[in-house]
Structures are given as C-alpha cells and as structure tokens.
Protein backbone atom coordinates (compact mmCIF):
# COMPACT_ATOMS: atom_id res chain seq x y z
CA UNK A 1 0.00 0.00 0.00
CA UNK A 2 1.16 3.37 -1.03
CA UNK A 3 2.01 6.19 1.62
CA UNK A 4 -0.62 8.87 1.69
CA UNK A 5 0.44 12.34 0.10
CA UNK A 6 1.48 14.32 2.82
CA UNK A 7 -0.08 17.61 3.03
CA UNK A 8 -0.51 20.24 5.71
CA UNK A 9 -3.53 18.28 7.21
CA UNK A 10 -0.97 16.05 8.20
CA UNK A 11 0.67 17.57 10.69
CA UNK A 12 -2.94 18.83 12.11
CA UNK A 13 -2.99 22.66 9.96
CA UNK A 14 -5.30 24.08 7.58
CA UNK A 15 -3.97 24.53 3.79
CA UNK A 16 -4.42 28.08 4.85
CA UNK A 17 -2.11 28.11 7.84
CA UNK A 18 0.32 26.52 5.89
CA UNK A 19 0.45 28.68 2.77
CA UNK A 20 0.37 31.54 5.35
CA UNK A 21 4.13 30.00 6.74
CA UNK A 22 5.23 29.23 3.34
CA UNK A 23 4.84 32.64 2.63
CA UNK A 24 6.00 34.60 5.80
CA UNK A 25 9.14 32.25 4.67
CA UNK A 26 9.55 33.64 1.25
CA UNK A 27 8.77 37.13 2.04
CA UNK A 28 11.50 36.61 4.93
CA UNK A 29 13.89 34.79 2.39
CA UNK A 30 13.91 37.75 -0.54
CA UNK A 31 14.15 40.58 2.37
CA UNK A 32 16.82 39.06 4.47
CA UNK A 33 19.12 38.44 1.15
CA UNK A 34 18.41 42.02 0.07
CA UNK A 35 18.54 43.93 3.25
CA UNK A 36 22.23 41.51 3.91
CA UNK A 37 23.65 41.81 0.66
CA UNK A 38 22.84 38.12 -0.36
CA UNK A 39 24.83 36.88 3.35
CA UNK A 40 23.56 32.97 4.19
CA UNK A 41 20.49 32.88 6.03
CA UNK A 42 21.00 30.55 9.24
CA UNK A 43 18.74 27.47 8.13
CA UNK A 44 17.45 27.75 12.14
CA UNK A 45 15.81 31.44 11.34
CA UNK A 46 13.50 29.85 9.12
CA UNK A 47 12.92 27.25 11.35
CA UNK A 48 11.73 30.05 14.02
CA UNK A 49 9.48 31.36 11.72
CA UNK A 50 7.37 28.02 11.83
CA UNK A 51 8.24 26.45 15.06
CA UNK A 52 6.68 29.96 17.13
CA UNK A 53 3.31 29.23 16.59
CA UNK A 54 3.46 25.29 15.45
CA UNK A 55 5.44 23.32 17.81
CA UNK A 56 5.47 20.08 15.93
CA UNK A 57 9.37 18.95 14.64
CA UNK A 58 8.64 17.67 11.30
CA UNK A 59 6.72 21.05 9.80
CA UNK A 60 9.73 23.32 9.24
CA UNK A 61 11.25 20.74 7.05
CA UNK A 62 7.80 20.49 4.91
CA UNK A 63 7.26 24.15 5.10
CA UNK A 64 10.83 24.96 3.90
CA UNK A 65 10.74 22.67 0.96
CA UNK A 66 7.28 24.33 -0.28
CA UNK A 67 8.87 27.64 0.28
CA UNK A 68 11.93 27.06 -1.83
CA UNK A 69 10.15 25.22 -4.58
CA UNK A 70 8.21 28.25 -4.69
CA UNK A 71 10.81 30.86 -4.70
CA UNK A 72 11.98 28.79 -7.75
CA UNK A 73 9.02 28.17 -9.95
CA UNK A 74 7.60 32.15 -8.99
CA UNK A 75 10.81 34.04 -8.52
CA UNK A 76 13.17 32.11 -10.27
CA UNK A 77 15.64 31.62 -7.43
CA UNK A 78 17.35 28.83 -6.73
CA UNK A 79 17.92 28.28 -2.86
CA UNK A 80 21.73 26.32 -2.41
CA UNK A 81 22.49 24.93 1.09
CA UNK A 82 26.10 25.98 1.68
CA UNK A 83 28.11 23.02 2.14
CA UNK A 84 30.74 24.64 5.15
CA UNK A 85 34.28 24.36 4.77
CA UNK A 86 36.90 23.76 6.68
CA UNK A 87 39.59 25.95 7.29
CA UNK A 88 42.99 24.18 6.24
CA UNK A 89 44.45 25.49 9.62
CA UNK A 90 45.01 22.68 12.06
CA UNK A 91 44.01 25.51 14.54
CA UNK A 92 41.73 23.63 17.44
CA UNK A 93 39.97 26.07 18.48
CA UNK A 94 38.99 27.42 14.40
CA UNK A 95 37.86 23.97 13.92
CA UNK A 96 35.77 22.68 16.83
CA UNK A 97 33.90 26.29 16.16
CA UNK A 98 33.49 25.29 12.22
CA UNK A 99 32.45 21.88 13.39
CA UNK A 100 29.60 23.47 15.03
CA UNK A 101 28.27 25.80 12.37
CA UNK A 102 24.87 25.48 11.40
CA UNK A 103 22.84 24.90 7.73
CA UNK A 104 22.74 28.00 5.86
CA UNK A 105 21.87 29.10 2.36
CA UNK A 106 21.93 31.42 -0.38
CA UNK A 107 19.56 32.27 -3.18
CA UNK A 108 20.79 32.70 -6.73
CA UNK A 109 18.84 33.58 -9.86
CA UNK A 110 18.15 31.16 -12.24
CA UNK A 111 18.11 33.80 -15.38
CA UNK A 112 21.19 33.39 -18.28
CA UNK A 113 23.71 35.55 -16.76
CA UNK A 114 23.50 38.08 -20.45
CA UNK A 115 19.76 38.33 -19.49
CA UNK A 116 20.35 38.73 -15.59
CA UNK A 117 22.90 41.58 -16.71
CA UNK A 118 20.05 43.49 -18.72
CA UNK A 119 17.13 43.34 -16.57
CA UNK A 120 17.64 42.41 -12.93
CA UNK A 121 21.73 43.43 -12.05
CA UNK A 122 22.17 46.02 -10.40
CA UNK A 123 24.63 48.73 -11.88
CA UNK A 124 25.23 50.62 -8.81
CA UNK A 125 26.93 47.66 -6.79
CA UNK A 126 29.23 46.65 -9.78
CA UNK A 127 32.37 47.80 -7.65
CA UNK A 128 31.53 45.24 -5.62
CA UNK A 129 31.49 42.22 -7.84
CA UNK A 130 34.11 43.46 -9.42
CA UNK A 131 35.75 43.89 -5.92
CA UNK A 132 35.11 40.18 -4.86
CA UNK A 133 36.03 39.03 -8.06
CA UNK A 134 39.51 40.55 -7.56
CA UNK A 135 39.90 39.36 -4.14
CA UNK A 136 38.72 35.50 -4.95
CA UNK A 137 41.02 35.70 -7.93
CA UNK A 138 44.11 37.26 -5.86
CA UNK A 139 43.38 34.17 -3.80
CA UNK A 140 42.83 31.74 -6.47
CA UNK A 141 46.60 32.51 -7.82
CA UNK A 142 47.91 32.31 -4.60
CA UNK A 143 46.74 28.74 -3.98
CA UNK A 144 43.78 29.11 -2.08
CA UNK A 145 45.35 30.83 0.75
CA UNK A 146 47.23 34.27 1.81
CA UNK A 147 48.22 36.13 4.51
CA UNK A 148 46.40 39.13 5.31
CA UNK A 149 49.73 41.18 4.87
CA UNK A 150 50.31 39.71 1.57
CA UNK A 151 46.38 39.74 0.22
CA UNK A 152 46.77 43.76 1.41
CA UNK A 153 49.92 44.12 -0.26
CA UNK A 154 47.88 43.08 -3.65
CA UNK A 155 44.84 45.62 -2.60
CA UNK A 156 47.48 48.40 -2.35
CA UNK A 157 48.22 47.77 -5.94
CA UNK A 158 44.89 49.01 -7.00
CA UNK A 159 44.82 51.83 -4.18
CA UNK A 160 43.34 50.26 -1.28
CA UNK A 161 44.61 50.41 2.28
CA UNK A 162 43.25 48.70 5.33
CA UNK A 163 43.65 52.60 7.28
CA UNK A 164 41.17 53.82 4.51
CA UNK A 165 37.87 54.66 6.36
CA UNK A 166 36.34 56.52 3.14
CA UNK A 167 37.24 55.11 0.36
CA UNK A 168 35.13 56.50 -2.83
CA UNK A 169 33.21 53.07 -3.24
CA UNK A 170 33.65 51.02 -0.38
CA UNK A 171 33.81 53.94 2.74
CA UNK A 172 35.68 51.77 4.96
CA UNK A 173 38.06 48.96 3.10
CA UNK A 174 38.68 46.24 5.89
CA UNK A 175 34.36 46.46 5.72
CA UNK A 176 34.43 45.46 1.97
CA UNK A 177 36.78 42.78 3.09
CA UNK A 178 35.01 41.75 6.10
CA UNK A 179 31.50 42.15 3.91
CA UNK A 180 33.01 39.04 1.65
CA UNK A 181 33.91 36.85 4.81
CA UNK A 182 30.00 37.50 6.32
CA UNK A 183 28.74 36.04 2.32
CA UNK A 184 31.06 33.31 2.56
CA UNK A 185 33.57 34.38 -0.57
CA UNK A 186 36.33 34.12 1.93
CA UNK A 187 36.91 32.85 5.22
CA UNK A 188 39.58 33.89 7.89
CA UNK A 189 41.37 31.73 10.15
CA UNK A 190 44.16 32.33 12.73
CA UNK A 191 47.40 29.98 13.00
CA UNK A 192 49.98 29.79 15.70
CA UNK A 193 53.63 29.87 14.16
CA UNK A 194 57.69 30.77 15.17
CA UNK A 195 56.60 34.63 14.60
CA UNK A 196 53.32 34.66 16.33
CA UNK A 197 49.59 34.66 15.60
CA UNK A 198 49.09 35.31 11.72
CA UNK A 199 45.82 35.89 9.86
CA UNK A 200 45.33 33.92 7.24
CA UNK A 201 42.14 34.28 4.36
CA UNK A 202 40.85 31.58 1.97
CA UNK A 203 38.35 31.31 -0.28
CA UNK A 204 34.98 29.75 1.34
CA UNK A 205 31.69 28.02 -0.26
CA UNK A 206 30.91 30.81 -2.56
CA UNK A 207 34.29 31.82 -3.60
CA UNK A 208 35.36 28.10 -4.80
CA UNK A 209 32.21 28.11 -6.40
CA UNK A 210 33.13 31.38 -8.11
CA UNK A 211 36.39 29.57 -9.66
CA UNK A 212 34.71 26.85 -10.75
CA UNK A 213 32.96 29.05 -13.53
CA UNK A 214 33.98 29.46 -16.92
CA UNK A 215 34.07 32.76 -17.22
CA UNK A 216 36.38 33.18 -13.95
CA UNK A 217 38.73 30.80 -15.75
CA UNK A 218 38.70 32.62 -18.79
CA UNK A 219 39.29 36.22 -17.27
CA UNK A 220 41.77 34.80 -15.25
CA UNK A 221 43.60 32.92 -18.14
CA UNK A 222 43.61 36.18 -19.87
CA UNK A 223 45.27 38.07 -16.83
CA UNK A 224 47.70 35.86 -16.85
CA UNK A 225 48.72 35.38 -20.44
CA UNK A 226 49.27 39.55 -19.97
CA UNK A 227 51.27 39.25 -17.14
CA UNK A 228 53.09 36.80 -18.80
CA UNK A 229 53.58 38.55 -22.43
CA UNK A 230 54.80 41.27 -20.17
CA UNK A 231 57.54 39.72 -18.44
CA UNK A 232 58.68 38.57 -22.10
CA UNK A 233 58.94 42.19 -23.38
C-alpha cells in the first residue's frame, strides 16, 4: 500500500495556515538576502518562523521545501544549502567552532547571466562584484590561501589600504573585506607559528564556487597570459 500524500492536514494545519508559513518564509527569504547583501540565512531562522506558533518537529522541514520550490518556480531563485568548509588550519579552536556551524543558504537567480545583466543586475553595486572578483582571484593565484599582509599588499596595488575609512566606493576597506567573509567568498582563520599569531584568508563556499565558472577561468587565463607577455617584453 502506497504512503498517503502528505499535506498540511498532516501535521494537524489548515492549507491556509500553511500557505500563510510558506509565505512569511519567502517574504523573509527575498528581504533578508536584500537587506544583507545576499549573506547565508542561518537554516534555524526559518525554522523560528514556523516552530513559534506550530510546535510540531517535522513542519519546518515540509514548510521549507514548499517555500523554496516556490521561490523557484515564482521568482526564479534557486535556494543552495552551503556546504561549510573547513579551514585548512590545524588551529583547534577554528575547527571545533566550524564543526559546530549550522545549515545556511543562499539564493541565486536562475536567469542566463546576459539576461540577468540586462534586466535584474544592479549597476550601482558593480564595484563590488568586481571587488570580490579581484579578491577570490588574488586568492585563487595564490593557492587558495594568503596572509592578510600579503592579500593587502595586492589591494594596495589598485589603491586600497586597510587605514582607509572613506574610500570613494567602499567607505571603509577592511568592511568590503570583512562584507566578503559575512557572504562566505572568503573565510579567515588564525594559525599559531615561530613569529606569532598570523591571519590567514581563503576562499569559502561561494568563492570556490566562483572559480569553478567558466568565465572566472577565462578572465583569469587572460590576466595571466598579460602578465606573462609582459615579463617577455
């Protein structure tokens, strides 16, 4: 015998109730990624917004799912669960607090990046894509990890200083920086070493993502093949 669909009469709500929390999720979802610059939302913040009023453990889950296929099939967003990485510090203390970190996720449109570009993107933040592209990519070439000495020796190449508090695009610079470690483009991580404590940054769920794409790998080819034609001349 087949299992009975499961709807929201199954865990003892109206259809109304439920479409109610699917939406307070959504609405919650699209105004939490704007009003954070598309930072992960904390899977347990959606969680609240069902378990307040209906205590029972297996809703969220349900609720969740309805949401996102929503947000896709409406919206056109794809919601990714981040898959946390590990720092590559043996550090102890770095990694029993990354061992504890919670579900999280992002939401990314589902448009062809040339039509994205023309109707949705938004021209005004372009300094900072271009910003985080530059920073993954300084990271990228340095093997996945730099010091923070060395990854601000590169930013001073293009003008940047972590002492600059008003900076024509950014205001304050170690923010921008800090902004791409809070949406999970980078990470930081402290190590213990013969000359002390040294900060180290690496690329995190979103930035490895980033260098998986094609048209990273192209740029980046391209950067390099000028570099290189330049060291020939």
């Amino acid at each position: 015998m087949e299992n009975a669909e499961v709807t929201f009469s199954t865990f003892g709500i109206s259809p109304e109730e439920g479409d109610k929390l699917v939406a307070e999720v959504i609405r919650y979802v699209l105004f939490k990624s704007h009003q954070n610059s598309g930072c992960p939302i904390k899977r347990d913040e959606l969680t609240q917004l069902v378990t307040k009023n209906y205590p029972n453990r297996s809703l969220p889950a349900f609720v969740l799912n309805k949401a996102f296929d929503k947000l896709s099939t409406i919206f056109g967003y794809d919601v990714k669960e981040l898959q946390r990485v590990r720092p590559s510090s043996t550090n102890q203390a770095r990694a029993s607090q990354s061992s504890g970190d919670v579900k999280s996720y992002i939401i990314t449109s589902q448009l062809e990046p040339q039509v994205y570009k023309k109707h949705i993107e938004d021209e005004t933040k372009s300094h900072l894509t271009g910003f985080a592209f530059v920073a993954i990519g300084i990271i990228h070439l340095a093997g996945g990890k730099i010091t923070e000495e060395t990854l601000w020796h590169h930013l001073g190449r293009l003008g940047m200083s972590p002492d600059d508090e008003r900076h024509t695009d950014f205001g304050s610079t170690k923010q921008a920086v800090e902004t791409l470690v809070q949406q999970r483009y980078l990470q930081k991580d402290k190590s213990n070493g013969p000359e002390g404590l040294t900060l180290y940054y690496e690329l995190a769920e979103r930035g490895l993502n980033a260098t998986n794409s094609s048209s990273f790998k192209d740029c980046i080819s391209q950067i390099v093949n000028v570099a290189t034609a330049a060291e020939l001349d």
